[in-house]
Structure formats: C-alpha cells, structure tokens
N, C-alpha and C. Protein backbone atom coordinates (compact mmCIF):
# COMPACT_ATOMS: atom_id res chain seq x y z
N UNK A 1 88.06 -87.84 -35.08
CA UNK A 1 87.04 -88.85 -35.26
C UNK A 1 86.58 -88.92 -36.72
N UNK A 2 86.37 -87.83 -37.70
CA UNK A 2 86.37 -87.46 -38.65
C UNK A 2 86.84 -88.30 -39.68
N UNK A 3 88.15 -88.28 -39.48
CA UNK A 3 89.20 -89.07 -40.19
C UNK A 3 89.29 -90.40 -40.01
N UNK A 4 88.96 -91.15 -38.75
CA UNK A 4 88.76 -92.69 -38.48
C UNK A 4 87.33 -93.18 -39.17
N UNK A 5 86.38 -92.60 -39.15
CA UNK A 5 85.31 -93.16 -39.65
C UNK A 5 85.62 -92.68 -41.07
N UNK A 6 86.19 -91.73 -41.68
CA UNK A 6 86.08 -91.76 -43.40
C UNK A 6 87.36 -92.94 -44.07
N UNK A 7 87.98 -93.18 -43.00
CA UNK A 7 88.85 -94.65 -43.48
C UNK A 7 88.13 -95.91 -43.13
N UNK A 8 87.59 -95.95 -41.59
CA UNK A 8 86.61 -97.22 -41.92
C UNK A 8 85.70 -96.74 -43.29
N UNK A 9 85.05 -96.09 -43.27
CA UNK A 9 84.48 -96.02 -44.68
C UNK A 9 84.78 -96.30 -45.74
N UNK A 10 85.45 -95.92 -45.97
CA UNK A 10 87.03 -96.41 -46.92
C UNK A 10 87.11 -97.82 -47.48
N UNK A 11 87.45 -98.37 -46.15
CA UNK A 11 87.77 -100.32 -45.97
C UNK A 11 86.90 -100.88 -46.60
N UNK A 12 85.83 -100.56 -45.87
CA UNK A 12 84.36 -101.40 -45.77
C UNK A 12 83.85 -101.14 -47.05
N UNK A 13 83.90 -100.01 -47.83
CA UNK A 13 83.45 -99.87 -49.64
C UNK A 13 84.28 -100.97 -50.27
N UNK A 14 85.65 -100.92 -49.92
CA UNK A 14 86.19 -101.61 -50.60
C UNK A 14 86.55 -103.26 -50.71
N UNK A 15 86.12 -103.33 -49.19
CA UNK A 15 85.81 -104.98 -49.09
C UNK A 15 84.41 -105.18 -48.85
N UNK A 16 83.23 -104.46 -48.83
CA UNK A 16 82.54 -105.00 -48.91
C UNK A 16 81.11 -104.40 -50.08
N UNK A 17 81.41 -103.51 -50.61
CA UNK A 17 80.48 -102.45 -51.69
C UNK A 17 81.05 -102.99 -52.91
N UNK A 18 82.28 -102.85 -52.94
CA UNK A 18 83.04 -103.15 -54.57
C UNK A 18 82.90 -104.73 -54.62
N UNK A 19 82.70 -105.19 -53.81
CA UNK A 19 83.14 -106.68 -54.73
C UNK A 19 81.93 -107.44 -55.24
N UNK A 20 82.20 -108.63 -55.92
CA UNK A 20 81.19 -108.71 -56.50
C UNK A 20 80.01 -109.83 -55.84
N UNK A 21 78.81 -109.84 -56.16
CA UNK A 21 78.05 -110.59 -54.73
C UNK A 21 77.51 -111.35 -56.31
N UNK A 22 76.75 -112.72 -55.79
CA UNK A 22 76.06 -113.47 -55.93
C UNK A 22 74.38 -113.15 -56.44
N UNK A 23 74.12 -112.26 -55.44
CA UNK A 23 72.93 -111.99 -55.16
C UNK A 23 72.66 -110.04 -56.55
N UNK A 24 73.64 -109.97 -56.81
CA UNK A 24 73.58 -109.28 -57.63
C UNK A 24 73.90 -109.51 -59.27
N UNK A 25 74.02 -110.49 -59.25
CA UNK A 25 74.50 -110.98 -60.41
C UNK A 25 75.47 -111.09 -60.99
N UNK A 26 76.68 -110.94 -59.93
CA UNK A 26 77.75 -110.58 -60.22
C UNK A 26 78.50 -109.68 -60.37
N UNK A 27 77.71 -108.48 -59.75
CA UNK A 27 77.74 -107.17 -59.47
C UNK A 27 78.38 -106.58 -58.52
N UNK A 28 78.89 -105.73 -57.77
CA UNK A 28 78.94 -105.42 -56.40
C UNK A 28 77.84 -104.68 -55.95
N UNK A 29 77.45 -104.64 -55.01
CA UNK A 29 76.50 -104.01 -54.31
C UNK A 29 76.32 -102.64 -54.73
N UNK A 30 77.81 -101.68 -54.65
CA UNK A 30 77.61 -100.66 -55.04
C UNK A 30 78.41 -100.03 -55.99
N UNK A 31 78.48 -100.40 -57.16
CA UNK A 31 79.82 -100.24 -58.15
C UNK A 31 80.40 -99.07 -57.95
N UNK A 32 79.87 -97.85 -57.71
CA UNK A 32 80.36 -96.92 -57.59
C UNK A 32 80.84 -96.36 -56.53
N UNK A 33 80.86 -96.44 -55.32
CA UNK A 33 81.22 -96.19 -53.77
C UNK A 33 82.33 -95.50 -54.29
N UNK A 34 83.35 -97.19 -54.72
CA UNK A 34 84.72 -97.34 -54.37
C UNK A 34 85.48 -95.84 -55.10
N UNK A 35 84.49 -96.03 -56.18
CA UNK A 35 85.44 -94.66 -57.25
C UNK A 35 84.97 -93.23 -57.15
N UNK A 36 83.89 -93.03 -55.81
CA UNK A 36 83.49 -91.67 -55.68
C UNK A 36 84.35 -91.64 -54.55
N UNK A 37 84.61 -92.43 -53.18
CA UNK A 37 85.85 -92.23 -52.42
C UNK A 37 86.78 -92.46 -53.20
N UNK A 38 87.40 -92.74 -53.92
CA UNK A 38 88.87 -92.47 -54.55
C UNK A 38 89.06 -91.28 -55.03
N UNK A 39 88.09 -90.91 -55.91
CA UNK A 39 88.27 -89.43 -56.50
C UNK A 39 87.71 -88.21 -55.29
N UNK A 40 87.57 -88.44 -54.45
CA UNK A 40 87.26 -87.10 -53.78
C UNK A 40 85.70 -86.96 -53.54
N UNK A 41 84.79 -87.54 -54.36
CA UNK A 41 83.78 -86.81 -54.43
C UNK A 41 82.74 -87.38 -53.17
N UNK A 42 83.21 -87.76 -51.89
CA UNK A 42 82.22 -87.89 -50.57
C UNK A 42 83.20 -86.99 -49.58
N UNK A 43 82.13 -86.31 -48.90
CA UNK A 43 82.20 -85.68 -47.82
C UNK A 43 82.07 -86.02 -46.72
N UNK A 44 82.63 -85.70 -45.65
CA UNK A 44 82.13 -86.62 -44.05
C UNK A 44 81.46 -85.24 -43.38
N UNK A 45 80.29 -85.38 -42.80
CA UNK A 45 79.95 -84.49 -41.76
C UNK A 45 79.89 -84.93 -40.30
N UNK A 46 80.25 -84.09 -39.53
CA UNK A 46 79.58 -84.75 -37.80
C UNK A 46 77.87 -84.81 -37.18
N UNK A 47 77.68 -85.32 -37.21
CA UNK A 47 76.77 -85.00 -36.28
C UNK A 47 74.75 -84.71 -37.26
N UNK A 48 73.50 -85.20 -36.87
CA UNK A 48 72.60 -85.36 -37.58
C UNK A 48 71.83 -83.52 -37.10
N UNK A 49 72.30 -82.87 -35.96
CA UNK A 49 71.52 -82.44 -35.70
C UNK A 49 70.45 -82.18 -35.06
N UNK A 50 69.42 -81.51 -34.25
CA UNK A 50 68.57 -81.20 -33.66
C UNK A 50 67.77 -81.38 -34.56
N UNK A 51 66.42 -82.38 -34.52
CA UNK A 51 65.52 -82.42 -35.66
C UNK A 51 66.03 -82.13 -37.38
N UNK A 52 67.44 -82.70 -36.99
CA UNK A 52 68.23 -83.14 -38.33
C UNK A 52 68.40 -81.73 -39.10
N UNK A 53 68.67 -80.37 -38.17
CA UNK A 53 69.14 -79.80 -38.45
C UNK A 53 70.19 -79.62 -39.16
N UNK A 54 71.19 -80.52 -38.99
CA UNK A 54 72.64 -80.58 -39.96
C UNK A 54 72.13 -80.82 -41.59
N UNK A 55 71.28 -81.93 -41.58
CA UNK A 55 70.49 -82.63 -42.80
C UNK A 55 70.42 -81.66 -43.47
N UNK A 56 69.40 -80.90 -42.95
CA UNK A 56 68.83 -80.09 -43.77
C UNK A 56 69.66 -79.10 -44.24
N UNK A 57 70.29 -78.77 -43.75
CA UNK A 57 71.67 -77.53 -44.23
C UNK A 57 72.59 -77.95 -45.42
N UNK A 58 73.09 -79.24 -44.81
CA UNK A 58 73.59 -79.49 -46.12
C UNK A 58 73.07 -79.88 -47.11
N UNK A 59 71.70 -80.01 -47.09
CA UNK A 59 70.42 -80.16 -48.21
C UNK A 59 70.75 -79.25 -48.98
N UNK A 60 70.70 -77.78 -48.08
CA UNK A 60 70.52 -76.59 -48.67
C UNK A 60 71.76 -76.13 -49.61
N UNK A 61 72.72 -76.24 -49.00
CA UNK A 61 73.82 -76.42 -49.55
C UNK A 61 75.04 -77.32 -49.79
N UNK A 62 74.45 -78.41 -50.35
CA UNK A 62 75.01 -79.04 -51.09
C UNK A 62 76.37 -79.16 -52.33
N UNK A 63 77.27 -79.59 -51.82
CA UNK A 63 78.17 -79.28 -52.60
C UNK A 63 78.37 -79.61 -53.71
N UNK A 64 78.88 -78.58 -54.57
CA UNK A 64 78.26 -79.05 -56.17
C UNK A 64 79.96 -80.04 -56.70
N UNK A 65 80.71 -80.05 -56.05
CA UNK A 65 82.02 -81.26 -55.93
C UNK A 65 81.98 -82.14 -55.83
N UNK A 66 80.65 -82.59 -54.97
CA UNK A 66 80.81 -83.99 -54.47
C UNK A 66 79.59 -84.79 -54.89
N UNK A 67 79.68 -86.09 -55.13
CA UNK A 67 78.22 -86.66 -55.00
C UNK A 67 77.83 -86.99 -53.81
N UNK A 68 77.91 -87.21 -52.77
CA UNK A 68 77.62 -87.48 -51.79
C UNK A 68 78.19 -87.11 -50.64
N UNK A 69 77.22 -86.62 -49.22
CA UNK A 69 77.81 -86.28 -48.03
C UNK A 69 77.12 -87.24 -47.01
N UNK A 70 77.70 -87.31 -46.05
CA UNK A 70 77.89 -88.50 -45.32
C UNK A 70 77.36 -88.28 -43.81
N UNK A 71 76.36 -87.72 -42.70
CA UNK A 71 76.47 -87.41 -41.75
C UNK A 71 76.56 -88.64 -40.70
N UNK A 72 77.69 -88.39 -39.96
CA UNK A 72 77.63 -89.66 -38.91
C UNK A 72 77.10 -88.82 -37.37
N UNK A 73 76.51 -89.74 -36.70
CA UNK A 73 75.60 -89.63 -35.44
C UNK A 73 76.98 -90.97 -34.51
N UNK A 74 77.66 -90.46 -33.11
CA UNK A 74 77.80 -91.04 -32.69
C UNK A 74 77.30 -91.58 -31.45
N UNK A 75 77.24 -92.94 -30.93
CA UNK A 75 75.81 -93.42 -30.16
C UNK A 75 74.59 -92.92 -30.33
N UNK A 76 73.59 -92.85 -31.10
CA UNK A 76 72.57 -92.10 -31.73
C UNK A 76 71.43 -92.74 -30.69
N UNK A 77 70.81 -91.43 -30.11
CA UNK A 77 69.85 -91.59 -28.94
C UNK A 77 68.34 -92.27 -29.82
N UNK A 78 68.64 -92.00 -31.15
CA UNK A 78 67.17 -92.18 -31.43
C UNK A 78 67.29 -93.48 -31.98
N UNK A 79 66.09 -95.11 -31.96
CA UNK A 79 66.16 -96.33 -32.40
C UNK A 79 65.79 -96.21 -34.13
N UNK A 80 66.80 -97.54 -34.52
CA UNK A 80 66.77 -97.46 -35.95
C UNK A 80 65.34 -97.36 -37.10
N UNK A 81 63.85 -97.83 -35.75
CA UNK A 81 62.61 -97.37 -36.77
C UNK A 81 63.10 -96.30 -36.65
N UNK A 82 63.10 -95.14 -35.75
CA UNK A 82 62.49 -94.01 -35.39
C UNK A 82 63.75 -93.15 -36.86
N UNK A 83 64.39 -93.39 -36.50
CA UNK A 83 65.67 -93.05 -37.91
C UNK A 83 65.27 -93.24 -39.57
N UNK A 84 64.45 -94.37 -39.61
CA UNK A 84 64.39 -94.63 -40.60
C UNK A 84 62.92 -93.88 -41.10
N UNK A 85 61.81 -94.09 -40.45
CA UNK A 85 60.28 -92.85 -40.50
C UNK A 85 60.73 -91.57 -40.74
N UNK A 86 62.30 -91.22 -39.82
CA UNK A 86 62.25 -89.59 -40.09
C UNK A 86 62.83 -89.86 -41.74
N UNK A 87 63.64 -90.00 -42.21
CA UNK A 87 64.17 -90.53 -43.09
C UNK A 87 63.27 -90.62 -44.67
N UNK A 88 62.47 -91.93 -44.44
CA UNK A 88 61.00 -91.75 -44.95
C UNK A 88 60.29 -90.35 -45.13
N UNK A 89 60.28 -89.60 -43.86
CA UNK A 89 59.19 -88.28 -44.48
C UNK A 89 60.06 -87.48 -44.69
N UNK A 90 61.49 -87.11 -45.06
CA UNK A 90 62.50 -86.25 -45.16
C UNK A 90 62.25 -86.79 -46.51
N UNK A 91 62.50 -87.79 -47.26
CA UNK A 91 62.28 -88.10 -48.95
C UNK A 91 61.13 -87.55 -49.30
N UNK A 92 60.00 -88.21 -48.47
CA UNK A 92 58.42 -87.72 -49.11
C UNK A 92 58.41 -86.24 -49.22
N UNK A 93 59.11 -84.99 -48.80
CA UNK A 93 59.13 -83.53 -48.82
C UNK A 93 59.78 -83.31 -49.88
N UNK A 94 58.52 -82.36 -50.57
CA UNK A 94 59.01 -81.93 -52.20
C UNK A 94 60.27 -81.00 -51.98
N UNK A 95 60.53 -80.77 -51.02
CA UNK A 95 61.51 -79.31 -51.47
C UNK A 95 62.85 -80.46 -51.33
N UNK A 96 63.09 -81.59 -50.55
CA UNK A 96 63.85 -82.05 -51.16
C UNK A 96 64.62 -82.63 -52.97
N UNK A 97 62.95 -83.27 -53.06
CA UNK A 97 63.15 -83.76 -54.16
C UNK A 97 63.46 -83.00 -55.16
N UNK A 98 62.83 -81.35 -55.28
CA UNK A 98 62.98 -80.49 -56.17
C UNK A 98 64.65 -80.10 -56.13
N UNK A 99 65.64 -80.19 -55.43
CA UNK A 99 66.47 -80.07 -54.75
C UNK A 99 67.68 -80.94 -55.10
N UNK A 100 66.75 -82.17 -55.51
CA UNK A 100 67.44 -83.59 -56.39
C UNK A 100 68.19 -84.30 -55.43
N UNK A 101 67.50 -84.44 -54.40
CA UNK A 101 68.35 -85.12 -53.09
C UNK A 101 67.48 -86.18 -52.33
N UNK A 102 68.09 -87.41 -51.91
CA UNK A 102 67.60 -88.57 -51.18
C UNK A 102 68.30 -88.68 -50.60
N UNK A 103 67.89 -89.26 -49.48
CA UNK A 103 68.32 -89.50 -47.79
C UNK A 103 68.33 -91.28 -47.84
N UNK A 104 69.40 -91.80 -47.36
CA UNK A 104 69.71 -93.31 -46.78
C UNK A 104 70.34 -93.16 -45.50
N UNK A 105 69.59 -94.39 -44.67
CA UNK A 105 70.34 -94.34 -43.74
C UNK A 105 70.96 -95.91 -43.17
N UNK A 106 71.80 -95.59 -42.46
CA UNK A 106 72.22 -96.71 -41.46
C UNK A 106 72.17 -96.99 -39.90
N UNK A 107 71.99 -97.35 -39.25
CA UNK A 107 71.75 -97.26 -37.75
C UNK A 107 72.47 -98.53 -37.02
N UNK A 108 73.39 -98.63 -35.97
CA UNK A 108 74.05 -99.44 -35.88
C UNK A 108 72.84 -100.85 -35.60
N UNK A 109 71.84 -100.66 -35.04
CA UNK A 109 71.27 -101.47 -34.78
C UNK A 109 70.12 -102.39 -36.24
N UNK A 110 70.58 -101.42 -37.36
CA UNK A 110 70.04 -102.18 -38.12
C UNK A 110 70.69 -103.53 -38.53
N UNK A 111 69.78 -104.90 -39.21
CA UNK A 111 70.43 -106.06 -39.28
C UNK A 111 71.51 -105.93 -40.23
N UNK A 112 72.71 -107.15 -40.41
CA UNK A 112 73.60 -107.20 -41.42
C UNK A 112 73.06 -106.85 -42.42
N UNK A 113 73.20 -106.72 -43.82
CA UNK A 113 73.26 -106.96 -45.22
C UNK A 113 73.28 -108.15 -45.50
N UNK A 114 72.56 -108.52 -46.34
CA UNK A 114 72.37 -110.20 -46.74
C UNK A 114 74.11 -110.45 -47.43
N UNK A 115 74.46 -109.10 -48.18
CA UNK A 115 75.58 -109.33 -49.41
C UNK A 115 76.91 -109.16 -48.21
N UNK A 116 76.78 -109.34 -46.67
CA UNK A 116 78.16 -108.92 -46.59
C UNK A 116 78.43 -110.21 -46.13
N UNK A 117 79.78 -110.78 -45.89
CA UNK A 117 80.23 -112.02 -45.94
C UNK A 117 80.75 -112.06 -44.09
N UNK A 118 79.92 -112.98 -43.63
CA UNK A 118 80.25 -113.14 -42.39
C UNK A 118 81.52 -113.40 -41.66
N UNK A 119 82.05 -114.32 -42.63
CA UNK A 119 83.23 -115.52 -42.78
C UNK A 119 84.24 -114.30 -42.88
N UNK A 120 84.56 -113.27 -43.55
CA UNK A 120 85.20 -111.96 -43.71
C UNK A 120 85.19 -111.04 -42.06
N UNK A 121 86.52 -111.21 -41.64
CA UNK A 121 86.74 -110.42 -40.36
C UNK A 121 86.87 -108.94 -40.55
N UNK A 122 86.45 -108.38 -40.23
CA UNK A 122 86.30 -106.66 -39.84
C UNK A 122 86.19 -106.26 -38.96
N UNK A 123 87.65 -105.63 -38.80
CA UNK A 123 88.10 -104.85 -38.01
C UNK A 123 87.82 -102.96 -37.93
N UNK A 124 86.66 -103.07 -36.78
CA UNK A 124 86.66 -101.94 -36.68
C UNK A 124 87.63 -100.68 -36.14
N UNK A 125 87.59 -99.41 -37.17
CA UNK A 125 88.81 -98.67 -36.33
C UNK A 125 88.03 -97.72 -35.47
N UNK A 126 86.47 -97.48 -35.63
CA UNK A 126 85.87 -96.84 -34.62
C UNK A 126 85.04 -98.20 -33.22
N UNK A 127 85.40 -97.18 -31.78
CA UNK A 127 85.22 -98.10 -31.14
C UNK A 127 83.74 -97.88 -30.54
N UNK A 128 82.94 -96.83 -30.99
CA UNK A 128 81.92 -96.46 -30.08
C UNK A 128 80.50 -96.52 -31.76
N UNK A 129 79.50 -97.22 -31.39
CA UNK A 129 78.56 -97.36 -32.70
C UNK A 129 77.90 -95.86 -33.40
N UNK A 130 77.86 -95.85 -34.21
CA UNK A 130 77.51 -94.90 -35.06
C UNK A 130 76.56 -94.84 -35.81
N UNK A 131 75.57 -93.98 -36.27
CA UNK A 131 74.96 -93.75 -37.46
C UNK A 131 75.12 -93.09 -38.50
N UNK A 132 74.64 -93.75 -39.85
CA UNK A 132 75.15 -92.89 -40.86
C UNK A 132 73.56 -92.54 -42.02
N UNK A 133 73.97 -91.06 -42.26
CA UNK A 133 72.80 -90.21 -43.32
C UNK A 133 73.56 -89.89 -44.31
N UNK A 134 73.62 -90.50 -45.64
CA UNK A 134 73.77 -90.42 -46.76
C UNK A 134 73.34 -89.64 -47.33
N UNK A 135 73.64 -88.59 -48.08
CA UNK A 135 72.67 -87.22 -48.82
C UNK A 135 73.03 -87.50 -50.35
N UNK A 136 72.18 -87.94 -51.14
CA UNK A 136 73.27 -87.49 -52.47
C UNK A 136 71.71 -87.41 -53.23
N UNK A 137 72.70 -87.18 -54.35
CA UNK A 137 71.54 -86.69 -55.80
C UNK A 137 70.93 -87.66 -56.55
N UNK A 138 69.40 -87.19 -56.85
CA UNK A 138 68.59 -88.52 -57.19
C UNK A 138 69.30 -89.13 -58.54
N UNK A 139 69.63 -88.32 -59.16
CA UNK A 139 70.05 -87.90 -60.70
C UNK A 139 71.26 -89.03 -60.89
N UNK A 140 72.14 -88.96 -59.65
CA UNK A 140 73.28 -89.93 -59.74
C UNK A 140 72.55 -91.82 -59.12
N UNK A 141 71.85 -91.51 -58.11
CA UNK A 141 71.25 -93.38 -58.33
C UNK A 141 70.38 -93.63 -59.34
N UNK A 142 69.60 -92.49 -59.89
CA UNK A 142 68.84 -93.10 -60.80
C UNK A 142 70.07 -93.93 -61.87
C-alpha cells in the first residue's frame, strides 16, 4: 500500500503541484514537491497513530535526509474539522516549533483546491480514501 500511494503521490505533484496555475502568478502551487520526490528527499509513513502517536515520533525523530515525511491514515475515523484543530494545536506546541517542524494536512473529505483543474482526469491508483500529515521543516517553507 506503501508503494501505491507514494506513486499516486508522485502523479498528482507532477500534474498537479508542478505546473503552473493562474492564480499564482504563474507559478505552480508547489515548485518544489516535484524535485524533493525526485531526489529522494520524502518519506511515506503508515498510519497517524493513537492520539497521533506516529506524528509525534517522527517529530522526534526526524530524518535529517529528508525534507519531508508523509503520514497516510487509511479511511480515517476522525472528520476533516476534527483533523485539522488537532493539527492546529500540534503547530501551536512550542516543542514542535523549537524542533523546526509544521504539520499540514489533507483529509479526503476536504474540498478540491481552487488550482486543480477539473477538466484534468485522475486516475486514482488507491481505491479506498485516505488522509495525509505532512511533517517538514519550518526553515524549508519559510
């Protein structure tokens, strides 16, 4: 499962993070995605955890290889507020920040992206919805 969601991941940076939007000025959404999955530097993890037990671990240890680790939740029992509040007070905690780490998330039930192109078919290779917790270093979005 591992391996199907870090290639949808994959796809979807690359048709829909890298290219360039309107609404950014001509930018892509996320210039960099495409070239931290190319070079190695994202990690996939399973699973969020018991009171985001996983989170926090790889908080703790964080790999100093990568910019970013990735935890996916599959069918995630908890609704996309309730994901996004924990989320919220997981940033507001200094020992993160001291730590140099921010939390994003995704929840299948959150709405589209204004920047992704409807008209653009995507084909999913996972068949069951997922959530995703982004971990990376403040240092690299700043």
């Amino acid at each position: 499962m591992k391996d199907l969601i870090r290639e949808e991941l994959r796809i979807w940076t690359v048709d829909a993070l890298s290219t360039v939007h309107p609404q950014f000025s001509g930018m892509p959404a996320c210039p960099y995605a495409s070239k931290a999955i190319v070079s190695d530097k994202v990690d996939i993890e399973s699973g969020f955890g018991w009171g985001y037990s996983n989170i926090q671990r790889t908080s703790r240890n964080f790999p100093k290889d990568k910019s970013i680790v990735i935890h996916y939740e599959l069918s995630p029992s908890m609704t996309a507020k309730e994901m996004h509040e924990d989320l919220d007070r997981l940033n507001s905690e200094k020992k993160f920040s001291r730590r140099n780490l921010w939390f994003i998330g995704f929840h299948p039930d959150d709405p589209d992206p204004e920047f992704i192109d409807d008209e653009e078919e995507f084909t999913p290779l996972v068949d069951e919805p997922y959530a995703l917790i982004f971990i990376q270093r403040l240092t690299e979005l700043d």
